[in-house]
PDB file of N, CA and C in Angstrom:
ATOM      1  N   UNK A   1       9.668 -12.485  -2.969  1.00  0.00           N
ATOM      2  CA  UNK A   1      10.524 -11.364  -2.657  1.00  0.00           C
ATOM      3  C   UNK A   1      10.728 -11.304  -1.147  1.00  0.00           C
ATOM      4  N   UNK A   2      11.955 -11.458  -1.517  1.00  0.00           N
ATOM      5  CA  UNK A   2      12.378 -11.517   0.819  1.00  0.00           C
ATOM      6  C   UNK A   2      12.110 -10.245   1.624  1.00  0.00           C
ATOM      7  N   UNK A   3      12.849  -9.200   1.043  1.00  0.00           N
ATOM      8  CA  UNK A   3      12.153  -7.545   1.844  1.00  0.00           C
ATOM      9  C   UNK A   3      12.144  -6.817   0.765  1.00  0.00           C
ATOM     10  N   UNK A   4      10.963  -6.478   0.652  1.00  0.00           N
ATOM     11  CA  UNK A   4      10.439  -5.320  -0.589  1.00  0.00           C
ATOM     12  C   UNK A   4      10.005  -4.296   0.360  1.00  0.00           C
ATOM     13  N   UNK A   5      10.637  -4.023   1.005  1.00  0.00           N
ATOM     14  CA  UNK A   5      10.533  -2.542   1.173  1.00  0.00           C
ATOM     15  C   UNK A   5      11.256  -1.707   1.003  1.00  0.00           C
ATOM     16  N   UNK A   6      12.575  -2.200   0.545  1.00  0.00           N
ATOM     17  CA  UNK A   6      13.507  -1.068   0.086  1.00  0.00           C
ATOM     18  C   UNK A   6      13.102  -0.259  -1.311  1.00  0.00           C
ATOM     19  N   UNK A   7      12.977  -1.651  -1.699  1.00  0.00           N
ATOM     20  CA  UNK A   7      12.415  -1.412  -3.418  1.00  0.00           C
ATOM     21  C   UNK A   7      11.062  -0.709  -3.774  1.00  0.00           C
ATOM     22  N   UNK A   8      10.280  -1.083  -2.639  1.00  0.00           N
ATOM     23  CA  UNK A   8       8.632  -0.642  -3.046  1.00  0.00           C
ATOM     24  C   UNK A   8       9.217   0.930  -2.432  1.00  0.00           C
ATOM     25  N   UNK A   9       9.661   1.277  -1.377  1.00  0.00           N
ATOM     26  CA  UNK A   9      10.002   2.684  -0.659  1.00  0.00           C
ATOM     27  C   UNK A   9      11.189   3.657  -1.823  1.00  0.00           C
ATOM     28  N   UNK A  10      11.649   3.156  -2.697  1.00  0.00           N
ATOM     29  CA  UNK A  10      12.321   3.676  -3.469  1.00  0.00           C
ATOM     30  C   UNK A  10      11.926   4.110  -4.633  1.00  0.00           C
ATOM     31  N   UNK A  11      10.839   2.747  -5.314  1.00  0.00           N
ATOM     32  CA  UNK A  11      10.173   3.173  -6.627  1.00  0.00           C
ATOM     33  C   UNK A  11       9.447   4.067  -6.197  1.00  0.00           C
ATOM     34  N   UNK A  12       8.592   3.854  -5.038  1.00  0.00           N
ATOM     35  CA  UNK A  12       7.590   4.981  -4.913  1.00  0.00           C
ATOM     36  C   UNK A  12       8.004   6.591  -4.865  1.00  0.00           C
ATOM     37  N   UNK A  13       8.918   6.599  -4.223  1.00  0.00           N
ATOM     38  CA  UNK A  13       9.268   7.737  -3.807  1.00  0.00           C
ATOM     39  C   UNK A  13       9.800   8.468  -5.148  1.00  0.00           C
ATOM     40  N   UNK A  14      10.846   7.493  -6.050  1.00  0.00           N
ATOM     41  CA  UNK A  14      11.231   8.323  -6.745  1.00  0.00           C
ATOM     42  C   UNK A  14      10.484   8.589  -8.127  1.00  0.00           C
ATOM     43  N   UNK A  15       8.891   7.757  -8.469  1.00  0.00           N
ATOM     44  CA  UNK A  15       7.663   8.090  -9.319  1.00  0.00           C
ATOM     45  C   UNK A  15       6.864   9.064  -8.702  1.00  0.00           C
ATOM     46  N   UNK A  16       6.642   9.272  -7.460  1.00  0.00           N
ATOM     47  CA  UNK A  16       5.535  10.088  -7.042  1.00  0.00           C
ATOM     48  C   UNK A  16       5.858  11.628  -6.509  1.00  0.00           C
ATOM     49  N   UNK A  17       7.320  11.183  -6.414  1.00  0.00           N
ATOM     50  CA  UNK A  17       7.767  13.237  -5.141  1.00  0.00           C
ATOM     51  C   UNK A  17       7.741  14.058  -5.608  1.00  0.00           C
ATOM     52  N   UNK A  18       7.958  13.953  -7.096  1.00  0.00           N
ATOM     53  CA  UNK A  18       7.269  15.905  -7.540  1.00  0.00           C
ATOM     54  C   UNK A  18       5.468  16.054  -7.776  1.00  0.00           C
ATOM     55  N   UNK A  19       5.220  15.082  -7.764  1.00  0.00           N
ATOM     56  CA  UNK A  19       3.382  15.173  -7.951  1.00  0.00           C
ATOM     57  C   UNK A  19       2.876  15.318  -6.711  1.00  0.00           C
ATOM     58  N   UNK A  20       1.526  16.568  -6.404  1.00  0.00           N
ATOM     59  CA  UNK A  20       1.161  16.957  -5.470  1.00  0.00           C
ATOM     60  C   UNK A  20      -0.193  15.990  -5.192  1.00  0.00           C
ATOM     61  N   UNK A  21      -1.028  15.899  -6.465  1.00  0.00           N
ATOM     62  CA  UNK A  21      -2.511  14.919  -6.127  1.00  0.00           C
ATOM     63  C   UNK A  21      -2.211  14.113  -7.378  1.00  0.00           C
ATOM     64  N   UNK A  22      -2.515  12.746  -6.918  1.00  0.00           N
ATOM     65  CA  UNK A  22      -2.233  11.187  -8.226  1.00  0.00           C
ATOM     66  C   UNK A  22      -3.258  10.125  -7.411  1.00  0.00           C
ATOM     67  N   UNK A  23      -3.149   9.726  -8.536  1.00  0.00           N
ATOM     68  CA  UNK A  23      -3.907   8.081  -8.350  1.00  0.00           C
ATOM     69  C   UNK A  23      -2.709   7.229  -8.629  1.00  0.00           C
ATOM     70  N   UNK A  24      -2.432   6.160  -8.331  1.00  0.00           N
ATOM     71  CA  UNK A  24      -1.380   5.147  -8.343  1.00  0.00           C
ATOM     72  C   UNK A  24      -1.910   4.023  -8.735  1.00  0.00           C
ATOM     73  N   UNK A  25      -1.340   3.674  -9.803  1.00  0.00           N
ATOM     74  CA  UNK A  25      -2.303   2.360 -10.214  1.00  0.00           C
ATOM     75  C   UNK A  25      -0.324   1.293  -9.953  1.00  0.00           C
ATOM     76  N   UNK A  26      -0.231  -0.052  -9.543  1.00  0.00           N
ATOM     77  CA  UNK A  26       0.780  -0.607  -9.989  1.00  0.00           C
ATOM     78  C   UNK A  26       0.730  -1.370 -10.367  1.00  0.00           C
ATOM     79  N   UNK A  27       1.254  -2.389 -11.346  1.00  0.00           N
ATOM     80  CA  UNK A  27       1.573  -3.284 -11.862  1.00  0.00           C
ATOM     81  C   UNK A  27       2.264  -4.277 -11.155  1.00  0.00           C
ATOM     82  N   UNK A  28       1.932  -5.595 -11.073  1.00  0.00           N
ATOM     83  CA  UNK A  28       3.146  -6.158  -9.952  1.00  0.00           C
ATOM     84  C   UNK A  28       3.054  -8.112 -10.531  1.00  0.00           C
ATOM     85  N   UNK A  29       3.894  -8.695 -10.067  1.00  0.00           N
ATOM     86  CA  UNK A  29       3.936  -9.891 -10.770  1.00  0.00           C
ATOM     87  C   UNK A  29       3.161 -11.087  -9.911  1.00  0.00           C
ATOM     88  N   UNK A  30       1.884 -11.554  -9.971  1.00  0.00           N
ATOM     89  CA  UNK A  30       1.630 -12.303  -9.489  1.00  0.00           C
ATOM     90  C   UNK A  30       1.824 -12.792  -8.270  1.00  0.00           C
ATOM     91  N   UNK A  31       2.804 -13.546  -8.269  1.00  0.00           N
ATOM     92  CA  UNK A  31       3.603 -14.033  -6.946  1.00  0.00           C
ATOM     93  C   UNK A  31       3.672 -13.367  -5.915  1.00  0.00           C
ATOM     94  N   UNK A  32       4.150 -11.701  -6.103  1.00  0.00           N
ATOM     95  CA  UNK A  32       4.704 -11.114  -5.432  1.00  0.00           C
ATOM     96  C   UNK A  32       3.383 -10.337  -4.680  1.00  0.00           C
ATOM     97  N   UNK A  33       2.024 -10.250  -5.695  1.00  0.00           N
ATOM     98  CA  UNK A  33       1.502  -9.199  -5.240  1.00  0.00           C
ATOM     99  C   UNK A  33       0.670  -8.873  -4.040  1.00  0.00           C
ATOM    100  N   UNK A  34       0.863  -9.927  -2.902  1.00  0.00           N
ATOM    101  CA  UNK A  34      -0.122  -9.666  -1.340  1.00  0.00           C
ATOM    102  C   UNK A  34       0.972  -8.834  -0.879  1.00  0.00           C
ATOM    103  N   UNK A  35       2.381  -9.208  -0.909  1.00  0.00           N
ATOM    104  CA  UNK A  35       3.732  -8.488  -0.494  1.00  0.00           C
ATOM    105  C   UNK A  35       3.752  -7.147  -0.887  1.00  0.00           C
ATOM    106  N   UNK A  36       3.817  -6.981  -2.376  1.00  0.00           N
ATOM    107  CA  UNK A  36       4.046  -5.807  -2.660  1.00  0.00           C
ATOM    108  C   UNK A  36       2.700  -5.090  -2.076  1.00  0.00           C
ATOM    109  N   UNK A  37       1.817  -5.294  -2.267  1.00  0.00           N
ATOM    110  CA  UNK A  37       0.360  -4.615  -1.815  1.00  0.00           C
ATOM    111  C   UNK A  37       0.458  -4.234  -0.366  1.00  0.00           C
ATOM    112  N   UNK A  38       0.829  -4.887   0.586  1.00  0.00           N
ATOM    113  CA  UNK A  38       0.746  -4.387   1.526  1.00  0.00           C
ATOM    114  C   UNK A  38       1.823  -3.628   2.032  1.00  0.00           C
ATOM    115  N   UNK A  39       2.898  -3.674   0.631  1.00  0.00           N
ATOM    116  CA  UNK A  39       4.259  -2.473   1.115  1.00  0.00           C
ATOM    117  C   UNK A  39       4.081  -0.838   0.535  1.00  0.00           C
ATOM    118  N   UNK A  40       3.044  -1.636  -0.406  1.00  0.00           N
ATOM    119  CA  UNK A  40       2.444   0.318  -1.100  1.00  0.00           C
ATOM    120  C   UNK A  40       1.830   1.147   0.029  1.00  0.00           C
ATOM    121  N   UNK A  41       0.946   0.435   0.480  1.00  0.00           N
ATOM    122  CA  UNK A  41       0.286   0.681   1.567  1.00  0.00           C
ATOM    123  C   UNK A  41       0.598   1.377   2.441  1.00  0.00           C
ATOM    124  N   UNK A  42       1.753   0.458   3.225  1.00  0.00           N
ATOM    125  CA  UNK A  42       2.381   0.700   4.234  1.00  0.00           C
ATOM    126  C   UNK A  42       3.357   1.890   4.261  1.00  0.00           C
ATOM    127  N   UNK A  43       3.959   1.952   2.654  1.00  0.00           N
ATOM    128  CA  UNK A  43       4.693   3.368   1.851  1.00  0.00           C
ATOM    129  C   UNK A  43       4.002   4.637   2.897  1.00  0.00           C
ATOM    130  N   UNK A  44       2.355   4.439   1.863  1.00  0.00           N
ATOM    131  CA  UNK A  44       2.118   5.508   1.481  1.00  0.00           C
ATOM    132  C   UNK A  44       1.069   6.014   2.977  1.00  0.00           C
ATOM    133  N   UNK A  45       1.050   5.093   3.600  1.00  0.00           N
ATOM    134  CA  UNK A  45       0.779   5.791   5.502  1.00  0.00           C
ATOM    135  C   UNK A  45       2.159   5.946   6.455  1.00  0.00           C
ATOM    136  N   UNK A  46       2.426   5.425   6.156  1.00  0.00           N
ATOM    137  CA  UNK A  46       3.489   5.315   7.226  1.00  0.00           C
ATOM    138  C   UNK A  46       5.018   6.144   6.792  1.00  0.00           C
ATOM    139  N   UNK A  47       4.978   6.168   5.356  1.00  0.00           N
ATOM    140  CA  UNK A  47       6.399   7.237   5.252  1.00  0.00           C
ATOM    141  C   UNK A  47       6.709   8.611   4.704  1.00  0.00           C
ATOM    142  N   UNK A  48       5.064   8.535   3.673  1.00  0.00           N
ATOM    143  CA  UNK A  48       4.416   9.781   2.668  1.00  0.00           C
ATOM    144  C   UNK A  48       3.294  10.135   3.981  1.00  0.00           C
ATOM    145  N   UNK A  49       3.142   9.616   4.691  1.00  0.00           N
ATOM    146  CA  UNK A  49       2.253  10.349   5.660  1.00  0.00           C
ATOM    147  C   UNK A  49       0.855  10.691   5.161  1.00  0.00           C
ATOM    148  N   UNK A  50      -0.192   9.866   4.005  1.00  0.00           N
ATOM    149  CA  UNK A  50      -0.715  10.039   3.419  1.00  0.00           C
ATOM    150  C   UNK A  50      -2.019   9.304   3.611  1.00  0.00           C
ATOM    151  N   UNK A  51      -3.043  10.065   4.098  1.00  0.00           N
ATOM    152  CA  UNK A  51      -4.566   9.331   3.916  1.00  0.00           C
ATOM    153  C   UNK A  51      -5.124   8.897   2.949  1.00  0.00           C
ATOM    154  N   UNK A  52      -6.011   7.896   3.329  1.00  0.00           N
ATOM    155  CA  UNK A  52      -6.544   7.223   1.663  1.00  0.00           C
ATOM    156  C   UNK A  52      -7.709   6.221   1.727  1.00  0.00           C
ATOM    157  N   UNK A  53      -8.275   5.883   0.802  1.00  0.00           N
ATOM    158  CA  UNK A  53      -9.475   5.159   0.886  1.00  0.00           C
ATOM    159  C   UNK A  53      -8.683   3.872   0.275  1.00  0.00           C
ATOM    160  N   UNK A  54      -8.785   2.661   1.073  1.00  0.00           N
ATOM    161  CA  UNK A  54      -8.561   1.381   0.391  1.00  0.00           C
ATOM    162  C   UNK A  54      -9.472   0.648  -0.278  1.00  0.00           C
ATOM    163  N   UNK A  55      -9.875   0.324  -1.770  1.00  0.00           N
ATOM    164  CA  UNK A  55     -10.404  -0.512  -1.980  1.00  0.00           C
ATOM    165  C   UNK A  55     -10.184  -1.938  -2.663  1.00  0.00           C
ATOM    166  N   UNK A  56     -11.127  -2.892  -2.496  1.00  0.00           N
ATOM    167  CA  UNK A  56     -10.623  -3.993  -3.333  1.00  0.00           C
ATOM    168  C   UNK A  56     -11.466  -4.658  -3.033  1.00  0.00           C
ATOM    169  N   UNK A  57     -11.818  -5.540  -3.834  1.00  0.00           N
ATOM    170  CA  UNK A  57     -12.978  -6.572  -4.585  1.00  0.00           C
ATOM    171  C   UNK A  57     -12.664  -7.649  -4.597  1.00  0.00           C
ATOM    172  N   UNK A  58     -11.886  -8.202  -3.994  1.00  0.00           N
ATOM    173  CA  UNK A  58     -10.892  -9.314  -3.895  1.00  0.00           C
ATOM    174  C   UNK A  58     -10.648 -10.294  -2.878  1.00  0.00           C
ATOM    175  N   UNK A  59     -10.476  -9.429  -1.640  1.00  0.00           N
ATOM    176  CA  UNK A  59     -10.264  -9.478  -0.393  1.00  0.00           C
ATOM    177  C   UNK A  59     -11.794  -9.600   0.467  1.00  0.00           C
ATOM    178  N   UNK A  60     -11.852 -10.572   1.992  1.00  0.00           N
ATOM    179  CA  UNK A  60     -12.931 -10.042   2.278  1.00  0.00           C
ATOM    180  C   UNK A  60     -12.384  -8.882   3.316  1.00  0.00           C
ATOM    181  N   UNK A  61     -13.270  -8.156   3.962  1.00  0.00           N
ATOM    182  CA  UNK A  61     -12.838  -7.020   5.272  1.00  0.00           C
ATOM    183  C   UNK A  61     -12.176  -7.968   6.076  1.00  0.00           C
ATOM    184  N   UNK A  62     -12.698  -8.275   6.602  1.00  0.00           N
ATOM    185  CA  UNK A  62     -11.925  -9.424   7.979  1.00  0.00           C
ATOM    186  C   UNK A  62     -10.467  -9.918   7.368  1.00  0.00           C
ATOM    187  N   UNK A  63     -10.164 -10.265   6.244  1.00  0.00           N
ATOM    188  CA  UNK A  63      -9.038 -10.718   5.962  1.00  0.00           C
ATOM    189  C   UNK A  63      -7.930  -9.485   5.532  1.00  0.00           C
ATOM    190  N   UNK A  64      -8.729  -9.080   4.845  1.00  0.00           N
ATOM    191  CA  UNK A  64      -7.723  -7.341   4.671  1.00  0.00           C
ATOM    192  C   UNK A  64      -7.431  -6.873   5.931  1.00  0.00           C
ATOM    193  N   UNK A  65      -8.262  -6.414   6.708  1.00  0.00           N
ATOM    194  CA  UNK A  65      -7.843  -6.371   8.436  1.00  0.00           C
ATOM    195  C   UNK A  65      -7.095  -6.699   9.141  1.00  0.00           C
ATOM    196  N   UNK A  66      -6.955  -7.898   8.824  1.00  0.00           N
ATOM    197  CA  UNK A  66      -5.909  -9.134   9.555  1.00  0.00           C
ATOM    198  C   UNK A  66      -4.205  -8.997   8.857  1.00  0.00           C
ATOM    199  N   UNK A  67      -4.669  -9.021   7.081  1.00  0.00           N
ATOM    200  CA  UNK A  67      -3.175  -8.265   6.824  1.00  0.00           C
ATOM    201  C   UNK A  67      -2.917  -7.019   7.540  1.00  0.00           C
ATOM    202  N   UNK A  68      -3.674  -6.112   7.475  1.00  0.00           N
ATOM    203  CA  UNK A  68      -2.877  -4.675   7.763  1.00  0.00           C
ATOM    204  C   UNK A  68      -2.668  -4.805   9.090  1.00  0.00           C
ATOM    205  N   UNK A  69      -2.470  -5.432   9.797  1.00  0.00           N
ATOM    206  CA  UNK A  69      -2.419  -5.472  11.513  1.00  0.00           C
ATOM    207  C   UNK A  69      -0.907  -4.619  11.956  1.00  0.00           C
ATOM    208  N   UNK A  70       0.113  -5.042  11.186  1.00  0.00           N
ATOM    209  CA  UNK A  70       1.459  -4.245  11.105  1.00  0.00           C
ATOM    210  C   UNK A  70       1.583  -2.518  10.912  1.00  0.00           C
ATOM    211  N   UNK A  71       0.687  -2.651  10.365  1.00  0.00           N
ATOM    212  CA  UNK A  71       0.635  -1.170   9.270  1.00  0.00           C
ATOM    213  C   UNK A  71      -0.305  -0.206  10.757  1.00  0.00           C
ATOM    214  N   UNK A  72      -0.135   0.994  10.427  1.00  0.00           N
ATOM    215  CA  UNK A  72      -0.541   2.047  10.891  1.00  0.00           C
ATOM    216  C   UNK A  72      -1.938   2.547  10.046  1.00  0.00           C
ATOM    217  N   UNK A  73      -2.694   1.800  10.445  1.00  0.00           N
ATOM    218  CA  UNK A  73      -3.715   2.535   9.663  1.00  0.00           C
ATOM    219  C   UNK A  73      -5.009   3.027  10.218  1.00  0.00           C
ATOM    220  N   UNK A  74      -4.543   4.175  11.019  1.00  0.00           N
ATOM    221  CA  UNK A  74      -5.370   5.149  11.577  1.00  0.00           C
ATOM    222  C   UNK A  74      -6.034   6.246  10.310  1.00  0.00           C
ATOM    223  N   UNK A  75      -5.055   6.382   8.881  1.00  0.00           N
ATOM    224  CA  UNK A  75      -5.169   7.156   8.103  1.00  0.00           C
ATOM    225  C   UNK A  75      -5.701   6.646   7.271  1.00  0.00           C
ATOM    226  N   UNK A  76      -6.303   5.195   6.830  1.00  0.00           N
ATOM    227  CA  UNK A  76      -6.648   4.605   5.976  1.00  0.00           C
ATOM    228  C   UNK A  76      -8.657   4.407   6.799  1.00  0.00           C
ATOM    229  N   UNK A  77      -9.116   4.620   5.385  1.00  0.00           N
ATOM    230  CA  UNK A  77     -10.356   4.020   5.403  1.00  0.00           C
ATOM    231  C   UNK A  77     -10.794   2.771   5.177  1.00  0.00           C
ATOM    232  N   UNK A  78     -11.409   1.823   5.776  1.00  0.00           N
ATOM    233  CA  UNK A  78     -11.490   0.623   5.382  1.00  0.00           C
ATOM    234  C   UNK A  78     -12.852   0.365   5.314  1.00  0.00           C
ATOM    235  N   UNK A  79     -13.979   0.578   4.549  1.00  0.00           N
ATOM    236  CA  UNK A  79     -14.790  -0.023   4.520  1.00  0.00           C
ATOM    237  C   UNK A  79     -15.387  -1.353   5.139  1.00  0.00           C
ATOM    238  N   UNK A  80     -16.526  -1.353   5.729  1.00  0.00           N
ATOM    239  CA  UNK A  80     -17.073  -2.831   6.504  1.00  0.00           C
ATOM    240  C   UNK A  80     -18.510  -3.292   6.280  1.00  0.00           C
TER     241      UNK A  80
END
């Protein structure tokens, strides 16, 4: 996917804006999903203005780190 941020900034917005407190689980296709993952992300600090605990079992810290370098994540918790 070339720019998913129109798309990730659109689905999100238009599944989540009448709900006040949610958990977000997404579904995403393989291929796509370091992209899309770091556009939820980036959504949900940088345009919902929204703090949050990141986790994942997947990733090590140092490398999750290194993705979010773009992102604003003064509002995000990152475990170390």
């Amino acid at each position: 996917m070339a720019d998913s941020k129109p798309i990730v900034d659109e689905t999100l917005h238009k599944n989540l804006k009448d709900l006040k407190e949610y958990v977000a689980l997404a579904t995403v296709n393989a291929k796509d999903y370091q992209n899309i993952n770091l556009e939820i992300i980036r959504h949900m600090i940088e345009e919902e203005n929204i703090p949050g605990v990141y986790v994942t079992l997947n990733k090590p810290f140092k490398t999750l780190k290194s993705l979010l370098k773009g992102c604003s994540v003064g509002q995000l918790i990152l475990p170390n």
